[in-house]
C-alpha atoms as a PDB file:
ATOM      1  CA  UNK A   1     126.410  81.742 113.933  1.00  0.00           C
ATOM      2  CA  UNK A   2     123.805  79.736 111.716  1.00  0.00           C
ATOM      3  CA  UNK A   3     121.331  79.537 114.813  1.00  0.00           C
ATOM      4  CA  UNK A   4     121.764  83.490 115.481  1.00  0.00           C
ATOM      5  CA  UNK A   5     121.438  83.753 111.264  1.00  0.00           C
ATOM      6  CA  UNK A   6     117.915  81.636 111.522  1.00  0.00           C
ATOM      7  CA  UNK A   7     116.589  83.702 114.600  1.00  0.00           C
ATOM      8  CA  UNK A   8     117.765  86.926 112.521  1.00  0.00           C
ATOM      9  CA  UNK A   9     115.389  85.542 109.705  1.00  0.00           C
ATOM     10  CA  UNK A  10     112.480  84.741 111.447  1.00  0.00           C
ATOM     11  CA  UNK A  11     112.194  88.023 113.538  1.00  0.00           C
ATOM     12  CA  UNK A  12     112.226  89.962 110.201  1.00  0.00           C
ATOM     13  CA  UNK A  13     109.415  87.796 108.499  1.00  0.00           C
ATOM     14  CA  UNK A  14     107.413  88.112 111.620  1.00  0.00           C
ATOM     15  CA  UNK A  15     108.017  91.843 111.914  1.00  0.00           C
ATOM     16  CA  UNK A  16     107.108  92.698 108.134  1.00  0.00           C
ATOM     17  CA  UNK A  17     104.188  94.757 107.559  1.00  0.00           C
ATOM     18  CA  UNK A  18     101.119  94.030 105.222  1.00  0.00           C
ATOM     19  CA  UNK A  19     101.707  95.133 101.301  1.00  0.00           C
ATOM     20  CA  UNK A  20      99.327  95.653  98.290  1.00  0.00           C
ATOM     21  CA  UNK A  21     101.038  92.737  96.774  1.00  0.00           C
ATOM     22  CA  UNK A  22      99.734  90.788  99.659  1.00  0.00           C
ATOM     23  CA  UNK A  23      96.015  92.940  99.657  1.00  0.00           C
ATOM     24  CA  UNK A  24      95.326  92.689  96.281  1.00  0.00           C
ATOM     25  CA  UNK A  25      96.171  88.870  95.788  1.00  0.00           C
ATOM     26  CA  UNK A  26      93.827  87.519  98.880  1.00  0.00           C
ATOM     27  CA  UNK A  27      91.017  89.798  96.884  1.00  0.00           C
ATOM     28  CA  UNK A  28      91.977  88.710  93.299  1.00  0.00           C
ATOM     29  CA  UNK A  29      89.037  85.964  94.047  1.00  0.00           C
ATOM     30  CA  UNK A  30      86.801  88.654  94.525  1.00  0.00           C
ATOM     31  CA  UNK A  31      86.702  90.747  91.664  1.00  0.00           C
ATOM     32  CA  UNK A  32      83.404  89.286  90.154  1.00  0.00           C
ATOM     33  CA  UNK A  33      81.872  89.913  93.235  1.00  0.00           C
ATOM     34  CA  UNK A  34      82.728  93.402  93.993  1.00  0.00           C
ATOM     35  CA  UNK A  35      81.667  94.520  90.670  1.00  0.00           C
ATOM     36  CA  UNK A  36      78.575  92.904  89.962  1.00  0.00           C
ATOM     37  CA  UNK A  37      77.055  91.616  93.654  1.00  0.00           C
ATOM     38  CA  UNK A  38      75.210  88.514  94.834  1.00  0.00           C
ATOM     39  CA  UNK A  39      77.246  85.819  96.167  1.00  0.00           C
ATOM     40  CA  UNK A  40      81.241  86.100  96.977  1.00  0.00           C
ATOM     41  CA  UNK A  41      82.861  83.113  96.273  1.00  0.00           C
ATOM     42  CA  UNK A  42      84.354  80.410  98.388  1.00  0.00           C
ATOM     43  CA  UNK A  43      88.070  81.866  97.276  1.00  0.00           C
ATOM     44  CA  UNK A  44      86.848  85.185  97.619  1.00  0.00           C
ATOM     45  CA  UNK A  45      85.882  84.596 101.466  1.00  0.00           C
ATOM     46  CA  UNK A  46      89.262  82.442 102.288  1.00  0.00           C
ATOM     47  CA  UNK A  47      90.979  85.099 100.928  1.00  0.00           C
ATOM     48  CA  UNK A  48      89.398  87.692 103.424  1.00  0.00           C
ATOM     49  CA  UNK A  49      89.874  85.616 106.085  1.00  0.00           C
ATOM     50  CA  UNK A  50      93.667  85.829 105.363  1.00  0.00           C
ATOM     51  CA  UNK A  51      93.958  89.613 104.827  1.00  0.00           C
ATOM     52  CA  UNK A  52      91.798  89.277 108.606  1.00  0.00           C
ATOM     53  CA  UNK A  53      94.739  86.962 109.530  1.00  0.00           C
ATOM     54  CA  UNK A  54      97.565  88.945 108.553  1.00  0.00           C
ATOM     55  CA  UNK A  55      96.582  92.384 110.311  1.00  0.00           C
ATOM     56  CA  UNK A  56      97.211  91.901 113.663  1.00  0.00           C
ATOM     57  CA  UNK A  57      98.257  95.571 114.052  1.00  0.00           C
ATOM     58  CA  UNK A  58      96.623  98.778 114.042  1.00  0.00           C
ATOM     59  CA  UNK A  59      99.080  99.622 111.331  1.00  0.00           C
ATOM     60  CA  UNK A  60      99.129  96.487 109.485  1.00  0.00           C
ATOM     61  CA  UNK A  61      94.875  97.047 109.477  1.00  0.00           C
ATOM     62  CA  UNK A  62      95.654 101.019 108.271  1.00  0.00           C
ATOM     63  CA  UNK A  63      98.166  99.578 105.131  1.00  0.00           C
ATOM     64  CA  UNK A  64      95.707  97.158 104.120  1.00  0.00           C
ATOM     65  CA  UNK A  65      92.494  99.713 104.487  1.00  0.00           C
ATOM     66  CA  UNK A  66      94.823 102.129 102.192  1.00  0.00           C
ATOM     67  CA  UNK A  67      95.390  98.883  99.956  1.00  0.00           C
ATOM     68  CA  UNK A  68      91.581  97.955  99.634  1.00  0.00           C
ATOM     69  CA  UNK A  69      90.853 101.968  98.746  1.00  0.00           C
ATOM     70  CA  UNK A  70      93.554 101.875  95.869  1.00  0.00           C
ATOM     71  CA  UNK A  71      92.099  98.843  94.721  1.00  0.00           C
ATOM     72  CA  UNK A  72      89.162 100.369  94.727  1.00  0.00           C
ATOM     73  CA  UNK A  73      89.555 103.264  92.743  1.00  0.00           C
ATOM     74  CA  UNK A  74      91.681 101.306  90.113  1.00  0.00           C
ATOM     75  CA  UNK A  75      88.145  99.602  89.728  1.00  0.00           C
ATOM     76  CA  UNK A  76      85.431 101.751  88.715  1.00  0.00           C
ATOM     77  CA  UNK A  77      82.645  99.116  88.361  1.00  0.00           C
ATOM     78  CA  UNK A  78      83.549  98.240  91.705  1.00  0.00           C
ATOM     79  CA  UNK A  79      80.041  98.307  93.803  1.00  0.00           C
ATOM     80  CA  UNK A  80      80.494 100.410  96.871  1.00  0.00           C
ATOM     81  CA  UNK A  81      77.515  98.585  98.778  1.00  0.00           C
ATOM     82  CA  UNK A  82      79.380  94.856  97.585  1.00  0.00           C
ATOM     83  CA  UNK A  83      82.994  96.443  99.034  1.00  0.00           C
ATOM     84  CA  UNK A  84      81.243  97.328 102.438  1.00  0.00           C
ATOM     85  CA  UNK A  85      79.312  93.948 102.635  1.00  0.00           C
ATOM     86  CA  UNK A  86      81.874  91.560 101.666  1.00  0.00           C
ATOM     87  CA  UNK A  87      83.680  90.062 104.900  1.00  0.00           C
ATOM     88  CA  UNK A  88      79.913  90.010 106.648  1.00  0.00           C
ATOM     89  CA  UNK A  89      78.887  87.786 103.217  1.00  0.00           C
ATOM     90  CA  UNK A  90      81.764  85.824 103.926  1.00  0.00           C
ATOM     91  CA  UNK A  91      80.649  85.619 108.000  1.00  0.00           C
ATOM     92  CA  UNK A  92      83.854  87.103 108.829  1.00  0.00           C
ATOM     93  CA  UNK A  93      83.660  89.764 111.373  1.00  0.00           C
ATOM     94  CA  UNK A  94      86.108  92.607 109.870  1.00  0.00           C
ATOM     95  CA  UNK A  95      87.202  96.127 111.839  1.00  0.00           C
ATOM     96  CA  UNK A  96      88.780  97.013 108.224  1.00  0.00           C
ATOM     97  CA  UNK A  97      86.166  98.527 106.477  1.00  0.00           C
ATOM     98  CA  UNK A  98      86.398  97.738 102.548  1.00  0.00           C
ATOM     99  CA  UNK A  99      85.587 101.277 100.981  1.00  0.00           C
ATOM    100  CA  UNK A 100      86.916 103.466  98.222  1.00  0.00           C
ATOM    101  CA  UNK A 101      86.042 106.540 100.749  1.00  0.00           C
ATOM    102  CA  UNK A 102      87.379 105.637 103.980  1.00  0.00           C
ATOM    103  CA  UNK A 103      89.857 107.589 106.027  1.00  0.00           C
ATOM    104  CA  UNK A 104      91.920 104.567 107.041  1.00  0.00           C
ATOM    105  CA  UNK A 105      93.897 106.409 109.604  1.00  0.00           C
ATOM    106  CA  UNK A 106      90.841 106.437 112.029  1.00  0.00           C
ATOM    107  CA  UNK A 107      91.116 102.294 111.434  1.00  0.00           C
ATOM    108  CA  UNK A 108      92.265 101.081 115.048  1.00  0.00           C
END
């Protein structure tokens, strides 16, 4: 029963989909960045890396695209042009775009 409790467990954690919780904490690093340019810190790139690492799925890459576009437009000194840029600063090669004007659904 324990072993069929443990499996249970891990098949739900590996099955959970990407939150704003999760989003907007691997970004946190980033503010400075997004809102007034030049270099994204160290933080800031380890933390894109992870959102990169956590969306395996088209939907798990459409959640966090709708999480980085709330974010967003919470922010208004956000820079559009630093959003965009960020995960090619950071030499991370990103198919979720980082914009306050994207239509995530056409994220694959």
């Amino acid at each position: 029963m324990l072993v069929v409790l443990a499996l249970a467990h891990l098949m739900v954690q590996q099955g959970e989909a990407v939150n704003c919780g999760q989003v907007n904490s691997n970004l946190a690093p980033c503010v400075t960045y997004l809102t007034t340019g030049g270099v994204p810190p160290e933080a800031c790139c380890k933390g894109v890396e992870n959102i990169k690492a956590i969306t395996q799925t088209t939907a798990d890459r459409q959640q966090a695209c709708e999480c980085f576009k709330a974010a967003g437009n919470r922010f208004p000194n956000v820079k559009e042009d630093a959003a965009t840029t960020l995960p090619g600063k950071c030499g991370i090669a990103s198919n979720i775009p980082i914009s306050k004007s994207i239509n995530c659904q056409n994220i694959n």
